[in-house]
N, C-alpha and C. Protein backbone atom coordinates (compact mmCIF):
# COMPACT_ATOMS: atom_id res chain seq x y z
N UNK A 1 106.93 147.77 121.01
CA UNK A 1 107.75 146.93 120.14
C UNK A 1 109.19 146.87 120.65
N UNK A 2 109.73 147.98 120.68
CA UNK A 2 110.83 148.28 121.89
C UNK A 2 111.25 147.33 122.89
N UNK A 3 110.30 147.33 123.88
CA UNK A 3 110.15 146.71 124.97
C UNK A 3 110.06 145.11 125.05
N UNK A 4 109.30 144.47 123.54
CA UNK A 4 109.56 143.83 123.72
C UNK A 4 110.47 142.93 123.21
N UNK A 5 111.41 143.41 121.87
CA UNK A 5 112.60 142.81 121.69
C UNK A 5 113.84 143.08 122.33
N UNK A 6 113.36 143.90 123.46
CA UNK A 6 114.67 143.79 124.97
C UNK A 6 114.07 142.83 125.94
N UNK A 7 112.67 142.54 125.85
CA UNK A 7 112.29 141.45 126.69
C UNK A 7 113.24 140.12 126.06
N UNK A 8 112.89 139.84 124.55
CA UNK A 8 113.36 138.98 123.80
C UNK A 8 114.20 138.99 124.18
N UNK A 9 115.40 139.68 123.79
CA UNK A 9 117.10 139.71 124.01
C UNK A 9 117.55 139.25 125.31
N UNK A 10 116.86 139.62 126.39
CA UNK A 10 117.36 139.19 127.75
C UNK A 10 116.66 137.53 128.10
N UNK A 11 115.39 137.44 127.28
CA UNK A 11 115.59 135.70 128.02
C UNK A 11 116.45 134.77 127.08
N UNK A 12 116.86 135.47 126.09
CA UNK A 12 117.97 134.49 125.36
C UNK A 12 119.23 134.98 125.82
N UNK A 13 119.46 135.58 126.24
CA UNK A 13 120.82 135.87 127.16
C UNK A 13 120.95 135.08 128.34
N UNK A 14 119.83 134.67 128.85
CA UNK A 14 119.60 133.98 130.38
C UNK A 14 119.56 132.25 129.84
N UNK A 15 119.24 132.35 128.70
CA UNK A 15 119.18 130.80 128.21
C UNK A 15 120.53 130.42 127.72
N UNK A 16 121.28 131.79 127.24
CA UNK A 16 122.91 130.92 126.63
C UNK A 16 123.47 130.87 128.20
N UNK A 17 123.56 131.29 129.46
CA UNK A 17 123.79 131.31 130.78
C UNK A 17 123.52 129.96 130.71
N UNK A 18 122.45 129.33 130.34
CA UNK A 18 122.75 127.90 131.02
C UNK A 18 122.91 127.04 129.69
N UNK A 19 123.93 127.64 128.96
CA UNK A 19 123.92 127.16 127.67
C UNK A 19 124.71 125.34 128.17
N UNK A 20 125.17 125.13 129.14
CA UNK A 20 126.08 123.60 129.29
C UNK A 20 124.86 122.55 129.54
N UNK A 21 123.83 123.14 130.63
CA UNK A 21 122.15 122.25 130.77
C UNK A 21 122.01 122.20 129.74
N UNK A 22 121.36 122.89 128.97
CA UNK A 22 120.83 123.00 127.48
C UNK A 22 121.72 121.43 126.55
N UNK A 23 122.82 121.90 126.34
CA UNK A 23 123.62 120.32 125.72
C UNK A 23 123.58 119.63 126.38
N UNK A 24 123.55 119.34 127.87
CA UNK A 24 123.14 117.69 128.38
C UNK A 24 122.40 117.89 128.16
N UNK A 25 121.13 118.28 127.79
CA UNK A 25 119.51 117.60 127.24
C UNK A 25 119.41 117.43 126.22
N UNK A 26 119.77 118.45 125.63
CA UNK A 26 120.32 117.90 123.37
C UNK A 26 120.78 116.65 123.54
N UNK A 27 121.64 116.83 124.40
CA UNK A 27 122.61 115.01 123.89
C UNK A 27 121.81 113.90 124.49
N UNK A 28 121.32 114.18 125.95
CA UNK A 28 120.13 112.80 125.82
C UNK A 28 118.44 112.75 124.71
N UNK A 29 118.70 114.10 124.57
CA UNK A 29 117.46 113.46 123.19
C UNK A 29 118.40 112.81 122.02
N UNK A 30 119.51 113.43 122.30
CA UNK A 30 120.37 112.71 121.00
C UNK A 30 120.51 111.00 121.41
N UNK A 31 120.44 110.80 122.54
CA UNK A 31 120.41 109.59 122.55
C UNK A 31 119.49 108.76 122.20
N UNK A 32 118.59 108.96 123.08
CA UNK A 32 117.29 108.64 123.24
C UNK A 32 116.92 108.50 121.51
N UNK A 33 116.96 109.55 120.36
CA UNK A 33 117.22 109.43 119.30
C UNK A 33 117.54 108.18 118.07
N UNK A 34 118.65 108.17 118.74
CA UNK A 34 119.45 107.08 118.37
C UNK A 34 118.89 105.43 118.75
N UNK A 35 118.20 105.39 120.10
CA UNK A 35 117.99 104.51 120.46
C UNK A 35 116.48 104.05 119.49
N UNK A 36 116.01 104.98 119.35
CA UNK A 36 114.71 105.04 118.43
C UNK A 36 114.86 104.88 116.57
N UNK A 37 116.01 105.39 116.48
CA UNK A 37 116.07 104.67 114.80
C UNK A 37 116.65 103.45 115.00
N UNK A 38 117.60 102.85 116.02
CA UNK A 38 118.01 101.71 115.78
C UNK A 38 117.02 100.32 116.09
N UNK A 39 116.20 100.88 116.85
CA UNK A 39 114.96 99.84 116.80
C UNK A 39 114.22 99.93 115.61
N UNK A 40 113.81 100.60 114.56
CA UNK A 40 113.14 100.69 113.46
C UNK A 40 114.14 99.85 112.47
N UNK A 41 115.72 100.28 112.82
CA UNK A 41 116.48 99.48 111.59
C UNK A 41 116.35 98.15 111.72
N UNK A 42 116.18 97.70 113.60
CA UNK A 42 116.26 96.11 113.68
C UNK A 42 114.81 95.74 113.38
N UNK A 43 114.03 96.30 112.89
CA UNK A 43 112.63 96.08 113.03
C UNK A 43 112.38 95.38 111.57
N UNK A 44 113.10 96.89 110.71
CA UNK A 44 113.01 96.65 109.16
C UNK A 44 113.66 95.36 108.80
N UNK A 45 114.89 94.91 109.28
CA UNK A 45 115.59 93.95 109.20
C UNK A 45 114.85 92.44 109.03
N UNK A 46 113.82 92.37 110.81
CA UNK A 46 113.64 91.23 111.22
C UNK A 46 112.34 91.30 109.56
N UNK A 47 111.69 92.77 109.57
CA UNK A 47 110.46 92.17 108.91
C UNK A 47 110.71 92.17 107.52
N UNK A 48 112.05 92.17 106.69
CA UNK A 48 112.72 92.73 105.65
C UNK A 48 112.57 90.40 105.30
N UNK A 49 112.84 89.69 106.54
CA UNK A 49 112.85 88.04 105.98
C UNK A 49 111.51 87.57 105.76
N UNK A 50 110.50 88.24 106.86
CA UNK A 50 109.28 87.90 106.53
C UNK A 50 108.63 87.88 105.28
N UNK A 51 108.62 89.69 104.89
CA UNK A 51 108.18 89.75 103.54
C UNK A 51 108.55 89.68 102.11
N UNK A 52 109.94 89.34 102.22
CA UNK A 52 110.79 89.24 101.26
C UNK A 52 111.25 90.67 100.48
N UNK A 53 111.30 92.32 101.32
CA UNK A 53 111.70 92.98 100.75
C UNK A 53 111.71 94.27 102.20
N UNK A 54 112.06 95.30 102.10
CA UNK A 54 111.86 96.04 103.14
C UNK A 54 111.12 97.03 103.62
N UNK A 55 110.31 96.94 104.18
CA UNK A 55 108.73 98.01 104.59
C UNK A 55 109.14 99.21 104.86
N UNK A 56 110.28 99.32 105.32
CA UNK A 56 110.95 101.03 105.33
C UNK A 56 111.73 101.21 104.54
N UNK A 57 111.54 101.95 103.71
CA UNK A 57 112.62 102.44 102.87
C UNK A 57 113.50 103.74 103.07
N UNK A 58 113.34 104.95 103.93
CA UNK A 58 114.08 105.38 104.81
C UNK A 58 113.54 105.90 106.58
N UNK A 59 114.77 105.81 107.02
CA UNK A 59 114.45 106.49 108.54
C UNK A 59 115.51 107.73 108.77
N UNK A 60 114.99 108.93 108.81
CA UNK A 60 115.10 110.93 109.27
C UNK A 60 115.16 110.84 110.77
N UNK A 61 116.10 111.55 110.98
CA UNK A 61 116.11 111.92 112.13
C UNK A 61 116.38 113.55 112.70
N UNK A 62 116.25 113.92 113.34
CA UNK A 62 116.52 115.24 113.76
C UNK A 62 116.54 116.09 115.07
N UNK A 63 116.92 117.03 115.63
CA UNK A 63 116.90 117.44 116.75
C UNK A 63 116.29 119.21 116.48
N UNK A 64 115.31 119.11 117.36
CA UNK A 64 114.76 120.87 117.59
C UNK A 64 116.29 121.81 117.27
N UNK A 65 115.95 122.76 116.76
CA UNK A 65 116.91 123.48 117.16
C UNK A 65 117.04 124.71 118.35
N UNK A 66 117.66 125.58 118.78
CA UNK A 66 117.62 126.08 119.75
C UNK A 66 116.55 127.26 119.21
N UNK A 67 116.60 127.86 118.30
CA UNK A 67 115.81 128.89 117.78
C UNK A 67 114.57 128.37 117.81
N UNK A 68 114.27 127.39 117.39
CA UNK A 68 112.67 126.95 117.14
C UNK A 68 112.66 126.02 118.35
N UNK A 69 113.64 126.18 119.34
CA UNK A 69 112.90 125.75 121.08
C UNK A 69 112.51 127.03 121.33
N UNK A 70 113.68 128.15 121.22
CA UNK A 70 112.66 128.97 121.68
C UNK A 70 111.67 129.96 121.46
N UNK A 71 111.54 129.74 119.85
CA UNK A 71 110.42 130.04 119.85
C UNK A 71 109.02 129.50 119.98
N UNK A 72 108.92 128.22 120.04
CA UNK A 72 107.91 127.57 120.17
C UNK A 72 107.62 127.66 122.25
N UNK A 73 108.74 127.93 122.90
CA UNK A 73 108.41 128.32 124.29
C UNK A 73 107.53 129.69 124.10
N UNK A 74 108.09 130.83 123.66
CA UNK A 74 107.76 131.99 123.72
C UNK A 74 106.37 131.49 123.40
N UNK A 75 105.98 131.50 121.83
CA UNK A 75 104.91 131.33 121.30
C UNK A 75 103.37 131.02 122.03
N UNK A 76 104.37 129.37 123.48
CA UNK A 76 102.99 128.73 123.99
C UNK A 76 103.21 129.83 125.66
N UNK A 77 103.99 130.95 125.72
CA UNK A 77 104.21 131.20 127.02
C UNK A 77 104.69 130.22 128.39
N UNK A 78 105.59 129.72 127.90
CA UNK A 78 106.15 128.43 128.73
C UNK A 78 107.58 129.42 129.39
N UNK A 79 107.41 129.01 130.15
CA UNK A 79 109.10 129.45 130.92
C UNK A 79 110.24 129.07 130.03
N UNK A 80 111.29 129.85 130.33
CA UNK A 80 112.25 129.95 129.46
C UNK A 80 114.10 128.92 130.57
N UNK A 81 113.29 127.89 130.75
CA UNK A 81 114.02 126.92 131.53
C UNK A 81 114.31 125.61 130.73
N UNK A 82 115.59 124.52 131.09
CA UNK A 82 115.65 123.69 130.39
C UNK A 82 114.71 122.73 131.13
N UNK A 83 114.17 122.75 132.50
CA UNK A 83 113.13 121.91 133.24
C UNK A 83 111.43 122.19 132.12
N UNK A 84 111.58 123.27 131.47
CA UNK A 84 110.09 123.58 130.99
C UNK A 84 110.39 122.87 129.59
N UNK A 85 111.95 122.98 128.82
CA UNK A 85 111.58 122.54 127.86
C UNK A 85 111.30 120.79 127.41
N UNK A 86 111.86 120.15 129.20
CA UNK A 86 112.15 118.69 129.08
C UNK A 86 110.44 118.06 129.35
N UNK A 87 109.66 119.42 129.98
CA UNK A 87 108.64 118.83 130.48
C UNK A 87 107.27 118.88 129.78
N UNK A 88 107.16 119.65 128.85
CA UNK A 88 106.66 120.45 127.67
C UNK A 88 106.25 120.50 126.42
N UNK A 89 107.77 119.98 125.99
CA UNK A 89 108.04 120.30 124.74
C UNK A 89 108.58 118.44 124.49
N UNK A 90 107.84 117.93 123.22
CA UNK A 90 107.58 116.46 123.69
C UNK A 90 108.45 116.13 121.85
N UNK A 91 108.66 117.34 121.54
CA UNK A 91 109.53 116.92 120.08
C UNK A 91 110.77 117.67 119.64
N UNK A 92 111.28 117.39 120.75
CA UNK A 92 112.74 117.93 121.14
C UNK A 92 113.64 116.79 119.71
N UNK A 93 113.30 116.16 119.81
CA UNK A 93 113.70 114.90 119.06
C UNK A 93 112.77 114.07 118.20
N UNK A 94 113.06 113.90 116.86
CA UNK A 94 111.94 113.73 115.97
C UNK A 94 112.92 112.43 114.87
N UNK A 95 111.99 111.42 114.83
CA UNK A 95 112.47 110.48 113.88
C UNK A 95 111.22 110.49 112.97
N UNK A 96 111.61 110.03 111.90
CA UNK A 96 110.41 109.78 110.68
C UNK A 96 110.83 108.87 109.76
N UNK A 97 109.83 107.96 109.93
CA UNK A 97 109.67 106.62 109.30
C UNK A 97 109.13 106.84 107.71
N UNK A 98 109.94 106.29 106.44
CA UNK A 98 109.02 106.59 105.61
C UNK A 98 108.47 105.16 105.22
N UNK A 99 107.90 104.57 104.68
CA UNK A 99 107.51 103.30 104.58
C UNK A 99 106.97 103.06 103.14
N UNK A 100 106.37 101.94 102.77
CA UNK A 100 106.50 101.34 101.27
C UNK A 100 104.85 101.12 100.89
N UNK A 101 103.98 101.12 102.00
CA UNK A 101 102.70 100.57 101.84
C UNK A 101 102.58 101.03 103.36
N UNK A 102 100.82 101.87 102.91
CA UNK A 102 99.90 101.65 104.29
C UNK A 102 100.09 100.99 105.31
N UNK A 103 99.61 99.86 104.94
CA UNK A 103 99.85 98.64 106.16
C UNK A 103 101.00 98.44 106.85
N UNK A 104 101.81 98.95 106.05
CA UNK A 104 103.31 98.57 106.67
C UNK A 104 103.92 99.43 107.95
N UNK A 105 102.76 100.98 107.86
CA UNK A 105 102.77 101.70 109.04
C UNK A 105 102.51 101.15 110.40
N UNK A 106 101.43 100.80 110.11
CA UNK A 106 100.49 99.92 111.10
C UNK A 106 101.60 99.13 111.60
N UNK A 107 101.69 97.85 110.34
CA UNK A 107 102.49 96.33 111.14
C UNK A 107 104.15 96.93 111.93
N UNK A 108 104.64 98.49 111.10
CA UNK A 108 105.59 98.55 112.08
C UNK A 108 105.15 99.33 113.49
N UNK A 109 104.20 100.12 113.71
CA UNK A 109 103.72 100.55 114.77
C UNK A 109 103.28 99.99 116.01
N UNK A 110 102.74 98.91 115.45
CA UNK A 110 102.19 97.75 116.43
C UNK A 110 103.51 97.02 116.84
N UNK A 111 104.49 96.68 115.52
CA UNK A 111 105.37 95.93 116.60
C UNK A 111 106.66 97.14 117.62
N UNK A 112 106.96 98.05 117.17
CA UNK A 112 107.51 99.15 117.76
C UNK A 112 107.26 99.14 119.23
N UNK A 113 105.62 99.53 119.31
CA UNK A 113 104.92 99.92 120.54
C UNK A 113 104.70 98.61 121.30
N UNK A 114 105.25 97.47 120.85
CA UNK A 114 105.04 96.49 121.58
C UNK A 114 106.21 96.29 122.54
N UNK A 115 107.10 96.55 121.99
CA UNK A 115 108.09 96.37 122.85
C UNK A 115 108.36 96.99 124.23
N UNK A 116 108.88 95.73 125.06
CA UNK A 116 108.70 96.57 126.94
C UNK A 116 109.33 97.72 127.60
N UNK A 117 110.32 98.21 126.52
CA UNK A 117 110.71 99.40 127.15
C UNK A 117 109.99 100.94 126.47
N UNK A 118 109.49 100.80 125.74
CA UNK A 118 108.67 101.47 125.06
C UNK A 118 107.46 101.89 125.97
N UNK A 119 107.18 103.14 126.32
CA UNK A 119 105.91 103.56 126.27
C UNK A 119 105.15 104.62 125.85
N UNK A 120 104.41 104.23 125.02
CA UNK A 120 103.21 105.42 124.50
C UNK A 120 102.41 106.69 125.49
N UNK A 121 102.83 107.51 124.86
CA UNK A 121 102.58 109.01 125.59
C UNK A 121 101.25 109.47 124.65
N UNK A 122 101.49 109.42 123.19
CA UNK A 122 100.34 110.00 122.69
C UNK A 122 100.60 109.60 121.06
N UNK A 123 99.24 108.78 120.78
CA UNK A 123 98.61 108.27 119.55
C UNK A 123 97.98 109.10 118.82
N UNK A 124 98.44 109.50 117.49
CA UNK A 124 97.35 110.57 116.60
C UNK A 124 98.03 110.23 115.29
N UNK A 125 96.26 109.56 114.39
CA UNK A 125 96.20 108.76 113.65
C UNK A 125 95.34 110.17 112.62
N UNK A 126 97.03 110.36 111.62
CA UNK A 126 96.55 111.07 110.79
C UNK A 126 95.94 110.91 109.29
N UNK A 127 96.20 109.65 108.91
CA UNK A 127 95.74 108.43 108.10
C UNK A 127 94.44 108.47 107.98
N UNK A 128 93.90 107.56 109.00
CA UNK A 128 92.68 107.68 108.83
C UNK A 128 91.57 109.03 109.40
N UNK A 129 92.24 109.69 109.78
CA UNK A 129 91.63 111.26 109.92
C UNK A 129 92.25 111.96 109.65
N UNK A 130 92.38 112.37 108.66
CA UNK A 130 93.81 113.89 108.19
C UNK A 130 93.35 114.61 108.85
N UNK A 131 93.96 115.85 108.49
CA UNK A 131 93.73 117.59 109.05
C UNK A 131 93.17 118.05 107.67
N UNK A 132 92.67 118.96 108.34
CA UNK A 132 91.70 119.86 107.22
C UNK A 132 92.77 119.97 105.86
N UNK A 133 93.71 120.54 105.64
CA UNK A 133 94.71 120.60 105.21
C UNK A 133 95.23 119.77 104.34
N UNK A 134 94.62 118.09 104.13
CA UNK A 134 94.91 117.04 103.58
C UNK A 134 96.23 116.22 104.47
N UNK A 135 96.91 116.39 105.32
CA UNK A 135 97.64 115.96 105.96
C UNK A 135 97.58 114.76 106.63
N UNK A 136 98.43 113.64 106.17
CA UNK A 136 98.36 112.32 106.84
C UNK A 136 99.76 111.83 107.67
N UNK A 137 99.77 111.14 108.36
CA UNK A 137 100.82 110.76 109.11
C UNK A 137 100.36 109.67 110.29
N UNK A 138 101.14 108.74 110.42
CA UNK A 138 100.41 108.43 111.75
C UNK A 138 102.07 109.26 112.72
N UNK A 139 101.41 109.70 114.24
CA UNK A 139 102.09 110.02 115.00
C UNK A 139 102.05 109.74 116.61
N UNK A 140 103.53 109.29 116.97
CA UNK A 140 103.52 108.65 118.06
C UNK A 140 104.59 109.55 119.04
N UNK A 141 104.08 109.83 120.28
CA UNK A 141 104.72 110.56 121.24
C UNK A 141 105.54 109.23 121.94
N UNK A 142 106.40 108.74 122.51
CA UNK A 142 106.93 107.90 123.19
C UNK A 142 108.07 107.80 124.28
N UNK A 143 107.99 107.69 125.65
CA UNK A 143 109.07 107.53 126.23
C UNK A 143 110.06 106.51 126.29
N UNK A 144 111.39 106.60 125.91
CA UNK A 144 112.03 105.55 126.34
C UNK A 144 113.15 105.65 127.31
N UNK A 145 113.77 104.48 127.95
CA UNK A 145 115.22 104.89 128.63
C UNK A 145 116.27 105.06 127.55
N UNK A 146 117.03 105.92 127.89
CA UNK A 146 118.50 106.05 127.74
C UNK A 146 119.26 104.82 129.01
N UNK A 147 120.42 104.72 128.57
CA UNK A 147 121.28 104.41 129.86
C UNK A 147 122.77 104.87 129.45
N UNK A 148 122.84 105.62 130.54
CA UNK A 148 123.80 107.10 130.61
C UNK A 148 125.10 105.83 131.94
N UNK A 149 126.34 106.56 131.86
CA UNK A 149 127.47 105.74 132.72
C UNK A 149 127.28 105.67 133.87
N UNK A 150 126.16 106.26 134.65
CA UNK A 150 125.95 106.51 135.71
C UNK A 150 124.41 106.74 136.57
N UNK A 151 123.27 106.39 135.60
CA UNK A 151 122.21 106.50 135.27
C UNK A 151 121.28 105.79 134.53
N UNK A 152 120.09 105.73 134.57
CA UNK A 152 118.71 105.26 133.62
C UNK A 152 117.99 106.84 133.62
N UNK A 153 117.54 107.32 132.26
CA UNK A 153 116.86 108.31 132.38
C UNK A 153 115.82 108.07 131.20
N UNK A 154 114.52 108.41 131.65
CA UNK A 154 112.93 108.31 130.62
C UNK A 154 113.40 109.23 129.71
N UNK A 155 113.20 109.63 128.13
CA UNK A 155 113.25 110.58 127.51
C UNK A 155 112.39 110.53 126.56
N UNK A 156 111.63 111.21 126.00
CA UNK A 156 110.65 111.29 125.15
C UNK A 156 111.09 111.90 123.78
N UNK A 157 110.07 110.91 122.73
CA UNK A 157 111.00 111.06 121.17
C UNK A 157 109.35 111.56 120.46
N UNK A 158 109.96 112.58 119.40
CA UNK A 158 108.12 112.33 118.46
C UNK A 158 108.63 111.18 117.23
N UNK A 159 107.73 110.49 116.86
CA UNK A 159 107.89 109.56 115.87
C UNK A 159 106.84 109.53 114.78
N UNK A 160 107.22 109.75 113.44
CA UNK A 160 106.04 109.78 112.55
C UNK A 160 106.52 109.25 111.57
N UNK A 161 105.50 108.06 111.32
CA UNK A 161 104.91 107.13 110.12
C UNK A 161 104.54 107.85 109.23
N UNK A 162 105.37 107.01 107.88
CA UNK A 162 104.64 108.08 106.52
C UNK A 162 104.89 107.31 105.61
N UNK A 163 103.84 106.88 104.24
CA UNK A 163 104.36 106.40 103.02
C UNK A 163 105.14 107.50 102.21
N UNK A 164 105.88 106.94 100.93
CA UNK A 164 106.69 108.03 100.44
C UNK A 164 105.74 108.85 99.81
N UNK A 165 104.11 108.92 99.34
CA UNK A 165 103.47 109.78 98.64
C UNK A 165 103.28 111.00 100.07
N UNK A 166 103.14 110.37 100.94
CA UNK A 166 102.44 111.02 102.10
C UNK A 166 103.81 112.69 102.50
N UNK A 167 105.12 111.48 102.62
CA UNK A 167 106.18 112.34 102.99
C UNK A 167 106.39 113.47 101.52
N UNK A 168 106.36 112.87 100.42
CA UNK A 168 106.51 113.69 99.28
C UNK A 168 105.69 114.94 99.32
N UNK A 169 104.30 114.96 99.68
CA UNK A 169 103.17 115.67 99.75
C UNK A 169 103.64 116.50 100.91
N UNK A 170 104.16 116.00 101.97
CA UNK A 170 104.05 117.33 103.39
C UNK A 170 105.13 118.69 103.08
N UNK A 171 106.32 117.81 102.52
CA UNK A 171 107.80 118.38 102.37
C UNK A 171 107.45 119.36 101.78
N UNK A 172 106.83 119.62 100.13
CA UNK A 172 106.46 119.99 99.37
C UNK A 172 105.49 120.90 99.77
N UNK A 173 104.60 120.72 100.73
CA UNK A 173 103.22 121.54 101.44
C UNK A 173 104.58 122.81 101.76
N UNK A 174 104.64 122.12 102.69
CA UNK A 174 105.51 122.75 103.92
C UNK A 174 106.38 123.85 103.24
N UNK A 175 106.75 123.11 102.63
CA UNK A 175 108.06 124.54 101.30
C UNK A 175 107.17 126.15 100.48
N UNK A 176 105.69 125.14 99.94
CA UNK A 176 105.20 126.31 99.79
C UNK A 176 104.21 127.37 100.57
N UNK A 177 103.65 126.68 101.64
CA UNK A 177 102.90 126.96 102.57
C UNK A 177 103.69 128.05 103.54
N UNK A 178 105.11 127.99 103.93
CA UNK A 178 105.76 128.73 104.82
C UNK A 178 106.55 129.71 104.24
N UNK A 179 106.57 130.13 102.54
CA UNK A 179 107.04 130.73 101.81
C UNK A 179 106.86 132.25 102.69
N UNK A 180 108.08 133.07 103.15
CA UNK A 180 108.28 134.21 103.68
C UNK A 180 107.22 135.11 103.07
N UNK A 181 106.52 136.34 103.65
CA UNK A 181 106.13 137.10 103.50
C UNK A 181 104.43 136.68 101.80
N UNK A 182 103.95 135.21 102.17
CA UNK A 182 103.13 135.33 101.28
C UNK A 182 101.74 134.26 101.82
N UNK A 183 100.85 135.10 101.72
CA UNK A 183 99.95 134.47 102.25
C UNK A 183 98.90 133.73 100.97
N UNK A 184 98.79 132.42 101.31
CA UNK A 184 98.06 131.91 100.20
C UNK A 184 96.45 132.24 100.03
N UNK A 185 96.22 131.72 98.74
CA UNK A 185 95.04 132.18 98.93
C UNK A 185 93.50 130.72 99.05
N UNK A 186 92.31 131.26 99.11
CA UNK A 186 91.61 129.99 99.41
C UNK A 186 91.56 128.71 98.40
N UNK A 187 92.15 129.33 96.83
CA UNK A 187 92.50 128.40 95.85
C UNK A 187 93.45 127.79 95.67
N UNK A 188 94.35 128.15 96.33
CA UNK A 188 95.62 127.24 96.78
C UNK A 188 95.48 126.14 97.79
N UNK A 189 94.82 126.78 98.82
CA UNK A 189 94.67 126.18 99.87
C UNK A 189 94.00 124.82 99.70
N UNK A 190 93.02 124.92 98.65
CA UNK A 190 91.99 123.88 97.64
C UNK A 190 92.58 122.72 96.67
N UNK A 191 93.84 123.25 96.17
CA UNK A 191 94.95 122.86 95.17
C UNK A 191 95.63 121.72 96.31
N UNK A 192 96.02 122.05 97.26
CA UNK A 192 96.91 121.41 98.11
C UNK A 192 96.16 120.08 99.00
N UNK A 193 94.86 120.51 99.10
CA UNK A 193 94.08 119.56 99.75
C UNK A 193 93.57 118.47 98.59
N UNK A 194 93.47 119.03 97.01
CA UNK A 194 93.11 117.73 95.99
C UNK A 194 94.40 117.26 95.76
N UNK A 195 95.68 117.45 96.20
CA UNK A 195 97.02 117.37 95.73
C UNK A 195 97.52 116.09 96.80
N UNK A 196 96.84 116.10 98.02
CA UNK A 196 96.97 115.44 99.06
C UNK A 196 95.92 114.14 98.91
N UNK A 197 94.81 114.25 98.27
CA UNK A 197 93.91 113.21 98.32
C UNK A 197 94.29 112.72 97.06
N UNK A 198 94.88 113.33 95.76
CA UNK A 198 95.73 112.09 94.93
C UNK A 198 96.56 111.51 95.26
N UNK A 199 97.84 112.21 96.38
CA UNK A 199 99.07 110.73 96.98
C UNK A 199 97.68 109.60 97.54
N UNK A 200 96.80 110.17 97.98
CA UNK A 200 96.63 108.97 99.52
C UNK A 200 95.39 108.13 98.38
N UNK A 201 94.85 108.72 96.86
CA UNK A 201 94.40 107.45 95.95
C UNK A 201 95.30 106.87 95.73
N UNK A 202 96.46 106.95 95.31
CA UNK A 202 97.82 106.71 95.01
C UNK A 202 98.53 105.77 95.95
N UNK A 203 98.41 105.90 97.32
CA UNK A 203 98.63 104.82 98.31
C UNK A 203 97.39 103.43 98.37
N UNK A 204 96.37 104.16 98.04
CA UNK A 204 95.68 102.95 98.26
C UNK A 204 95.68 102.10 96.79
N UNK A 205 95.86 102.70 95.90
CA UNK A 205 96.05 102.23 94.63
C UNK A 205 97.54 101.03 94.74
N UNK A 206 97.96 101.72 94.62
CA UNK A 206 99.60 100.53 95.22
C UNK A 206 99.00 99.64 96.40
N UNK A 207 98.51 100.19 97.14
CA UNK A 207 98.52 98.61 98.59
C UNK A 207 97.94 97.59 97.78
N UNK A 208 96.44 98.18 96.89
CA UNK A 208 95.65 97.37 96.24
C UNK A 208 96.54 96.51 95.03
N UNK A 209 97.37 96.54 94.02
CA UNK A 209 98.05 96.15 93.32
C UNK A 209 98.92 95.06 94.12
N UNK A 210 99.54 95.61 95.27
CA UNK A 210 100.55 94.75 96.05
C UNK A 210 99.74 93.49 96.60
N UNK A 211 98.81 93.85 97.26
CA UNK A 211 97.99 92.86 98.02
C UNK A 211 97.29 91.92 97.01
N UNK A 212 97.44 92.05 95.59
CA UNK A 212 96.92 91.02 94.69
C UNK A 212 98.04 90.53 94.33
N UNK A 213 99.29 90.65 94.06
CA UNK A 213 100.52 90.37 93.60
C UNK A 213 101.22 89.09 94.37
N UNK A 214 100.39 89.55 95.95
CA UNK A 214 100.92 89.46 97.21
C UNK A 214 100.23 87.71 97.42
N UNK A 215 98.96 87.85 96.84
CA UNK A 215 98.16 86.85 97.50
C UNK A 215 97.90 85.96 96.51
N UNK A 216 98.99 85.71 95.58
CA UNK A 216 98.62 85.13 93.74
C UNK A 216 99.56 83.82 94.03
């Protein structure tokens, strides 16, 4: 045990050493970031005339922090380099879409991923296949450019689609599920999964209401 929180201590000593690398890569996911909610705002915008109201109702953004980079290095045994965490670690940078209706995931996903500087790294469609867990989301890995004063650089963003029952339901998971020092039990675990399949009757209940409202 000893041994190994002096192992610990010394590769985070070797990581604040290149603590200046470390912030040029924060700041191009920070870009890269940025470049990724402002296409969702022009997105919501263009499709805000179409439908006569707005399919996103908010967009989250966020950056890893250094503690949970490195622990999620340690964790997968990844080198303790900023080359391992750029190459690796694919949610350095995390936006989250919350949206108004099902469909509206989709119609913004499709047009998102359409666009030419955009490319898709990795599709996982938690919607129509949750996790055991009741967990829905759709989620999109994606590279895009930055353009830096002196440069074009690829950077990769995670992006996840969510209605507000869906996001209400994870936040809420997540708060009691990671509660320090308490392990749930299999009736909780049961509670949380019928707790998850009422938001997502609840989503389809609303699309269904809208889509008659919609088509009258």
């Amino acid at each position: 045990m000893e041994d190994e929180i002096k192992n610990r201590k010394l590769i985070r000593e070797r990581l604040h050493d290149m603590t200046d690398r470390y912030r040029e890569l924060v700041a191009y996911y920070r870009c890269a970031m940025m470049e990724v909610e402002t296409k969702f705002m022009v997105l919501d915008e263009e499709l805000s005339l179409r439908y006569d109201r707005d399919p996103i109702e908010t967009i989250k953004t966020r950056i890893k922090s250094f503690e949970s980079t490195i622990d999620k290095l340690e964790r997968l045994g990844l080198p303790m380099t900023v080359e391992s965490i750029e190459d690796n670690m694919h949610d350095m940078a995390g936006v989250r879409v919350i949206c108004s209706f099902i469909e509206d995931i989709y119609t913004i996903a499709d047009a998102f991923l359409g666009q030419d500087d955009v490319t898709l790294v990795e599709y996982k469609d938690y919607i129509n296949n949750p996790k055991d867990n009741g967990y829905r989301s759709l989620h999109l890995i994606v590279e895009i450019p930055i353009f830096l004063h002196d440069k074009k650089k690829a950077m990769k963003v995670e992006v996840q689609l969510r209605t507000i029952s869906m996001d209400f339901w994870a936040s809420l998971e997540h708060k009691i599920r990671y509660k320090k020092d308490v392990e749930l039990s299999t009736y909780c675990d049961n509670e949380l999964a019928e707790c998850a399949k009422i938001a997502n009757d609840l989503d389809i209940k609303m699309q269904t209401i809208y889509n008659r409202v919609k088509n009258r």
